[in-house]
Protein backbone atom coordinates (compact mmCIF):
# COMPACT_ATOMS: atom_id res chain seq x y z
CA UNK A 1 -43.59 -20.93 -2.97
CA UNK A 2 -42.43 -22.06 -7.06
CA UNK A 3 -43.06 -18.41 -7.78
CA UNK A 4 -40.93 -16.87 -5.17
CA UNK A 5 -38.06 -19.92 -6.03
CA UNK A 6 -38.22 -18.87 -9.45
CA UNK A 7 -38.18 -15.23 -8.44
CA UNK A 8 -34.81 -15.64 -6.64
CA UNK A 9 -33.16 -17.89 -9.11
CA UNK A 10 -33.80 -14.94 -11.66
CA UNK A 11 -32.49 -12.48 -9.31
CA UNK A 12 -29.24 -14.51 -8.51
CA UNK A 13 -28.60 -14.59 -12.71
CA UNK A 14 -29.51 -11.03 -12.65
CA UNK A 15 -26.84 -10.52 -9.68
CA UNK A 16 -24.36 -12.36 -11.21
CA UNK A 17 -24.53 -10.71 -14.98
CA UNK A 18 -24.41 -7.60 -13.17
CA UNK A 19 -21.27 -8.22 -11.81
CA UNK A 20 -20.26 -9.33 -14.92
CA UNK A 21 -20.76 -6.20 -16.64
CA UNK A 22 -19.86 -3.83 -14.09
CA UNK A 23 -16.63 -4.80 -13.43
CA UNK A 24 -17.13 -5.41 -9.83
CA UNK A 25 -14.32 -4.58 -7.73
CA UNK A 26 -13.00 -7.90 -5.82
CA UNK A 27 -10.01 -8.18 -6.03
CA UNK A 28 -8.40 -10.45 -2.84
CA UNK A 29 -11.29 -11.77 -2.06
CA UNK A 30 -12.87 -15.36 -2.61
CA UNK A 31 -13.93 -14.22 -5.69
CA UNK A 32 -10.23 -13.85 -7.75
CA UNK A 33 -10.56 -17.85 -8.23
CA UNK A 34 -6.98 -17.70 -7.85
CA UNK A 35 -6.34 -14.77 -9.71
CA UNK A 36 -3.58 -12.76 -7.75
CA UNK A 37 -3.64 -8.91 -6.38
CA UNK A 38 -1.61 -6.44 -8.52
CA UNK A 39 0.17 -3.22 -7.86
CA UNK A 40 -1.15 -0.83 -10.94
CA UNK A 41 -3.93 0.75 -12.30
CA UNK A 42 -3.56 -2.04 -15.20
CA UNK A 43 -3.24 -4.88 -13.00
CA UNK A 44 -7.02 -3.38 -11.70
CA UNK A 45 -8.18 -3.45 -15.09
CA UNK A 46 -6.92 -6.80 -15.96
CA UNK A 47 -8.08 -8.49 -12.57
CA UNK A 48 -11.49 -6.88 -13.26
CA UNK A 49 -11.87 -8.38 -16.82
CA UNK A 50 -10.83 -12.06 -15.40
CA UNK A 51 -13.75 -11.80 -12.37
CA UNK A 52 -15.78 -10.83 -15.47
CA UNK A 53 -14.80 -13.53 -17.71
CA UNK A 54 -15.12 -15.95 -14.78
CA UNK A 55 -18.61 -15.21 -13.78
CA UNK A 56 -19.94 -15.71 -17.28
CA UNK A 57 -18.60 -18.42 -17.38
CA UNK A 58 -20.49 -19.83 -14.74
CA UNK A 59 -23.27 -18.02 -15.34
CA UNK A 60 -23.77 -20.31 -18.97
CA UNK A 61 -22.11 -22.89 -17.26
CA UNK A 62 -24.69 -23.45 -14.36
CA UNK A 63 -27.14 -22.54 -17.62
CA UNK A 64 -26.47 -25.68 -19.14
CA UNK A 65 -26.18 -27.95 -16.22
CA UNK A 66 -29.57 -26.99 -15.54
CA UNK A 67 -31.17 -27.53 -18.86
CA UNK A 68 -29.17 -30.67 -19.16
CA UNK A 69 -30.65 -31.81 -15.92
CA UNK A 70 -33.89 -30.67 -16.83
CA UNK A 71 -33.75 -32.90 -20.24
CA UNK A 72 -33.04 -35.94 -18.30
CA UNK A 73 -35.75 -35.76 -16.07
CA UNK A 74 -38.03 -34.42 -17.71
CA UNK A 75 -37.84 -36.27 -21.22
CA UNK A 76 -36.13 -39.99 -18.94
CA UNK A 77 -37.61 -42.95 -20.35
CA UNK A 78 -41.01 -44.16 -19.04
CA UNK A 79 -41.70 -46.91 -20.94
CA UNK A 80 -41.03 -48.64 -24.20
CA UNK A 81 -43.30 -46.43 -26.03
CA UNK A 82 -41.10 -44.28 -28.64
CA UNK A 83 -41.55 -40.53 -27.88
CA UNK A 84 -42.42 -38.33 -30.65
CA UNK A 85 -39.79 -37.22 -32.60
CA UNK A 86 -39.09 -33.90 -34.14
CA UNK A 87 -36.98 -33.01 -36.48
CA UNK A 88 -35.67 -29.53 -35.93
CA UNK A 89 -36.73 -26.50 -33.91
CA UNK A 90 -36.17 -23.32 -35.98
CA UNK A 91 -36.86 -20.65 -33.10
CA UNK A 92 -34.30 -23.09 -30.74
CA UNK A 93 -32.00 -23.50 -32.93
CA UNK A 94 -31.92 -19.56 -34.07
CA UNK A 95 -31.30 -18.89 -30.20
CA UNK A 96 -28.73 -20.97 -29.67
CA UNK A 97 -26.61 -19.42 -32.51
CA UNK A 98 -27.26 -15.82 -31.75
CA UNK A 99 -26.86 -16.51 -27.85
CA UNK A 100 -23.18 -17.60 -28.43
CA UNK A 101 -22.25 -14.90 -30.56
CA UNK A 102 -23.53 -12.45 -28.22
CA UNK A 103 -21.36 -13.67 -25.37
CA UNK A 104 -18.09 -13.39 -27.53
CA UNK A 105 -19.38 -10.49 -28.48
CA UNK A 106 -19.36 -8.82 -25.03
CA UNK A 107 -16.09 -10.67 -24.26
CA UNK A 108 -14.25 -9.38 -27.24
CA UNK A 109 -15.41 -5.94 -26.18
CA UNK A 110 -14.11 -5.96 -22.66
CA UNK A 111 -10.74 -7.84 -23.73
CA UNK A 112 -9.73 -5.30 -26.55
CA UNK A 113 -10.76 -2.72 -24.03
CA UNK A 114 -8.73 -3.70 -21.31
CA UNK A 115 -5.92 -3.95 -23.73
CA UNK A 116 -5.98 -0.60 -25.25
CA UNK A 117 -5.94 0.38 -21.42
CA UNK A 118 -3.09 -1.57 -20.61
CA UNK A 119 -0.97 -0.82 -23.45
CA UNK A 120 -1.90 2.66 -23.41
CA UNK A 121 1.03 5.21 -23.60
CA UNK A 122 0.59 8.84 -22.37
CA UNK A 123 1.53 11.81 -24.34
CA UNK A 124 3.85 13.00 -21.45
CA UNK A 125 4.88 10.45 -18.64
CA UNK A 126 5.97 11.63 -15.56
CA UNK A 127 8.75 9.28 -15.63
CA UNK A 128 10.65 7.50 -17.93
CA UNK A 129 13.17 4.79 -17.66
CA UNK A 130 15.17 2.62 -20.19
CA UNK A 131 15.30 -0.84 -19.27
CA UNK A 132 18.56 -2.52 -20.93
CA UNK A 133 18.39 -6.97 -21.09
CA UNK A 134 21.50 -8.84 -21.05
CA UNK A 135 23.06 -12.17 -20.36
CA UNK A 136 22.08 -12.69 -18.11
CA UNK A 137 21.09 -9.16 -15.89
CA UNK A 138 19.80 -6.08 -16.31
CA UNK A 139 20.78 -1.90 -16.90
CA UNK A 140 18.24 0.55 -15.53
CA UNK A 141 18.96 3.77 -16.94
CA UNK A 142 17.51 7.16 -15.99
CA UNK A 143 17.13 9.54 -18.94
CA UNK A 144 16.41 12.71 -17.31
CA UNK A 145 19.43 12.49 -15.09
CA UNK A 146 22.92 13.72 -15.57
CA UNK A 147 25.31 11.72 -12.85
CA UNK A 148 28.41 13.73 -10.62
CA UNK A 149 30.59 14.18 -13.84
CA UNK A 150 27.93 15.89 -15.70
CA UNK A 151 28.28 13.34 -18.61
CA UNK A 152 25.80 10.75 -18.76
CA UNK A 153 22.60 9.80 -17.03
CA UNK A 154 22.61 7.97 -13.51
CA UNK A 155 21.83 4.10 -14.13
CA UNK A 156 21.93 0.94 -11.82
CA UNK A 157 23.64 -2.03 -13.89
CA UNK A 158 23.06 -5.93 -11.91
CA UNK A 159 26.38 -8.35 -11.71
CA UNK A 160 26.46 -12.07 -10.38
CA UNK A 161 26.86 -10.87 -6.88
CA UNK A 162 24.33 -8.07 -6.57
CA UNK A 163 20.79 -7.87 -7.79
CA UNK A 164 20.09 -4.32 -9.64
CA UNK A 165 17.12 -2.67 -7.78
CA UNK A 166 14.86 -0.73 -10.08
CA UNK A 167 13.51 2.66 -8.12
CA UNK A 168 10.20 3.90 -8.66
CA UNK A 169 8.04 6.35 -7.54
CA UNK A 170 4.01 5.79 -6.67
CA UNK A 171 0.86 7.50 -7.90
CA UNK A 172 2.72 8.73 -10.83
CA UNK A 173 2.75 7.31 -14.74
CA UNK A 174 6.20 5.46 -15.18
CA UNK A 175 7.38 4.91 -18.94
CA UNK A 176 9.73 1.52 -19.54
CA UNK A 177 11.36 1.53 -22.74
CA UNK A 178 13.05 -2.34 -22.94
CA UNK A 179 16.09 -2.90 -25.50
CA UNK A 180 18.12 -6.14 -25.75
CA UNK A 181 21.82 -6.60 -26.17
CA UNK A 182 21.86 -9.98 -27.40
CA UNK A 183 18.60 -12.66 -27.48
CA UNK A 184 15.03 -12.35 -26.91
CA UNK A 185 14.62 -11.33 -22.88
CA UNK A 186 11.39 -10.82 -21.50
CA UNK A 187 10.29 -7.99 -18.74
CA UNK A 188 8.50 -9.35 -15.80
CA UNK A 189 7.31 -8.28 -12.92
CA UNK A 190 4.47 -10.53 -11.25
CA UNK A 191 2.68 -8.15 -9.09
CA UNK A 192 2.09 -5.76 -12.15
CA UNK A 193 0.50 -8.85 -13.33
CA UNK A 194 1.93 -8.07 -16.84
CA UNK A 195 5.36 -9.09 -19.26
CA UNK A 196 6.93 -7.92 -22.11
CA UNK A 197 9.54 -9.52 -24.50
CA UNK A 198 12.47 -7.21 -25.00
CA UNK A 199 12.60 -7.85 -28.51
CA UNK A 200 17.08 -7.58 -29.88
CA UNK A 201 17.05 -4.43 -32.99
CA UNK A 202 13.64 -3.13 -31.72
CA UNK A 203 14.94 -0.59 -29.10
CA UNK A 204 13.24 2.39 -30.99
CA UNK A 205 10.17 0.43 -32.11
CA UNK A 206 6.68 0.60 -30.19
CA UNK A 207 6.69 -2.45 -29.46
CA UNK A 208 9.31 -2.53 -26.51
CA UNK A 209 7.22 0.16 -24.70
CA UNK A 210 4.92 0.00 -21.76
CA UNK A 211 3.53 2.31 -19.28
CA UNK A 212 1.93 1.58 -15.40
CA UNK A 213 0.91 3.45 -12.37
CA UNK A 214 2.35 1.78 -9.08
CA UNK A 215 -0.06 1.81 -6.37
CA UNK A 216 1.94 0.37 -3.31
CA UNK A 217 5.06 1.06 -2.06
CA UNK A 218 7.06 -2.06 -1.07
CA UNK A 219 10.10 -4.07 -2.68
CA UNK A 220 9.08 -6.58 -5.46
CA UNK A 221 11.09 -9.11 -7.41
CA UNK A 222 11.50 -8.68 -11.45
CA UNK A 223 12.07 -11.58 -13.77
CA UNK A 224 13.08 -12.67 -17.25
CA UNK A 225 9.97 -14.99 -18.09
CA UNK A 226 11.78 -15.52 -21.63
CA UNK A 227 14.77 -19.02 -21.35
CA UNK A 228 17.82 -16.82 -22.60
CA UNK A 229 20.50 -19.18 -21.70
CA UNK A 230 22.58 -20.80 -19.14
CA UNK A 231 21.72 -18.60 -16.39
CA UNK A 232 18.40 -17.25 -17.18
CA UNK A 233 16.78 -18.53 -14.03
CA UNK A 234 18.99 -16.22 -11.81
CA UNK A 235 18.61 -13.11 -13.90
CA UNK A 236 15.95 -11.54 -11.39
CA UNK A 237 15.74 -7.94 -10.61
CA UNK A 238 13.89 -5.68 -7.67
CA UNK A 239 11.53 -2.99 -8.19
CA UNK A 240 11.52 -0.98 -4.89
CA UNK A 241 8.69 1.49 -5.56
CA UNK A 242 8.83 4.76 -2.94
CA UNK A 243 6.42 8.01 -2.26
CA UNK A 244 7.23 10.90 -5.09
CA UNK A 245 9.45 12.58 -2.60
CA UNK A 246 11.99 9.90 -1.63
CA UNK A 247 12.07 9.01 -5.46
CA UNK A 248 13.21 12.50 -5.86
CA UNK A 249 15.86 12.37 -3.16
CA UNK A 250 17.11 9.25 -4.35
CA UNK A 251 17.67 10.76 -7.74
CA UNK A 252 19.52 13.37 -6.18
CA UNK A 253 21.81 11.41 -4.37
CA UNK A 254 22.76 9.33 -6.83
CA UNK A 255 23.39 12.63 -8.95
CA UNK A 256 25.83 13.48 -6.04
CA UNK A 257 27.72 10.39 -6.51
CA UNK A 258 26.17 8.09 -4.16
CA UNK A 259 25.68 4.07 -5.45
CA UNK A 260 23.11 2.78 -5.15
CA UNK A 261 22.89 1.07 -2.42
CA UNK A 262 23.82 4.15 -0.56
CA UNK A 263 21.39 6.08 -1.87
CA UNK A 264 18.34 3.79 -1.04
CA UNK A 265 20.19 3.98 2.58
CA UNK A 266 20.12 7.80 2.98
CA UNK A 267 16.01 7.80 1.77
CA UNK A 268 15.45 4.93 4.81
CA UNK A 269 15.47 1.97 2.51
CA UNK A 270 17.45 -0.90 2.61
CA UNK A 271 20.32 -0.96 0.16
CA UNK A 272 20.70 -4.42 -0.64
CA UNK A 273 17.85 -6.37 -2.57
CA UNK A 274 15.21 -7.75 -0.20
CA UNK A 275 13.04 -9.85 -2.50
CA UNK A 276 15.17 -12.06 -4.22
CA UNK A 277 19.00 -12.85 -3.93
CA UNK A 278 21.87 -13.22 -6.64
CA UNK A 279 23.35 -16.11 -8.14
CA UNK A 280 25.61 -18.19 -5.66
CA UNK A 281 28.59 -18.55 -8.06
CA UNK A 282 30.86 -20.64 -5.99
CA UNK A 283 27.76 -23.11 -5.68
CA UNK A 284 27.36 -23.20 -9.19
CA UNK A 285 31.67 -23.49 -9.71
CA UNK A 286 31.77 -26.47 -6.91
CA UNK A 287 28.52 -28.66 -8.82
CA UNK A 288 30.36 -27.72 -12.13
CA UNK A 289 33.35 -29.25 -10.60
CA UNK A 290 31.65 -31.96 -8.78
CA UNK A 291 29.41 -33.20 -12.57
CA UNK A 292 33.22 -32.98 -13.98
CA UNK A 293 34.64 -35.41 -11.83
């Protein structure tokens, strides 16, 4: 029976650091520990790399609970005679420096590979949009586009009373290049479980790039995660991510002249922002006036 308890112990370790290094996919289940589901191929990767991280954590963590357990029982005091005492243990003490380093070893592996993944950029995107910040909204402008006066590209620009939907298409590699008008904003979008700060004088740099591959279609808020100003806590956005062909008829349409809430309506979408609403001004103007008085 202590050999077959022993047997499974080792087999649940072995389990366990085989999930660990495999990557297991588990994402929304019990085993995220919290960690939410993502939209994109990099959201995968990153969600994979936390399960990772998590289970070796526990892995050394129920490690050490055990040995500490087994220390006090094993070595508890019995008496008043003085146990022998020794003064170092060169083998011991040689695995417990070389253990540790292995583990960060393996976790700095996995962590500057998921990076590079994430912050990969393709040699040719299929799509590529230019994401202006300002105070305190947002500009999403379509490069390869030319609107109904045959002058400049098609773009969707937010105000206080409408929040600026971002249109995307699915299954294909989207290219956001972020520039700032004024302070430091920051690109977020919570179900690509990833942000970037929109850095001001940086529009052309590296740095203010980022490519994903939307998954889902559905309608999901943006964010500034970066305190701009005054009304940084309303400057929200919507991604509304659609099949390859409805991207391409909404392009179209608003090519033709159509806004865009009408041109969301004529691909079966709803025109107006569904996950998040704008700023209530007169709200604001009436506390304003009430803090004043």
């Amino acid at each position: 029976m202590a050999r077959r308890s022993k047997l499974a112990k080792v087999a649940g370790l072995g389990l366990l650091g085989a999930l660990t290094l495999s990557g297991c996919d588990v994402q929304g289940g019990w085993l995220s520990w919290g960690w939410p589901e993502g939209i994109t191929d990099e959201a995968a990767r990153m969600h994979s790399l936390w399960i990772g991280s998590t289970i070796a954590a526990l892995v050394v963590g129920i490690a050490v609970w055990a040995l500490i357990a087994y220390a006090a029982i094993r070595y508890r005091k019995r008496g008043d005679e003085v146990p022998r005492q020794t003064a170092y243990n060169l083998p011991l003490e040689i695995i417990y420096t070389i253990v540790p380093f292995i583990i960060i070893a393996v976790l700095f592996f996995f962590t500057v590979s998921t990076q590079n993944r994430v912050m990969q950029r393709s040699a040719d995107p299929d799509v590529t949009i230019a994401v202006n910040a300002f105070k305190w909204n947002w500009q999403f402008v379509y490069p390869d586009t030319t609107d109904a006066n045959g002058g400049e590209p098609i773009s969707t620009v937010g105000s206080s009373t409408e929040i600026p939907i971002l249109v995307v298409p699915t299954d294909q590699t989207i290219r956001f290049e972020l520039a700032s008008a004024d302070v430091i904003h920051s690109f977020w979008v919570p179900e690509f479980l990833f942000k970037l700060d929109v850095i001001p004088g940086n529009e052309n740099g590296r740095d203010n790039v980022f490519e994903v591959t939307v998954r889902e279609e559905g309608a999901f808020v943006g964010r500034c995660a970066e305190l701009c100003g005054t009304y940084h806590a309303y400057m929200n956005f919507e991604v509304r991510s659609v099949n390859a062909a409805d991207y391409e008829a909404y392009l179209a349409a608003r090519e033709d002249g159509l806004s865009t809430h009408d041109a969301l309506e004529s691909i079966g979408q709803p025109g107006n922002a569904t996950s998040t609403r704008p700023l209530d001004l007169q709200r604001e103007q009436s506390s304003a006036a009430a803090s004043n008085d």
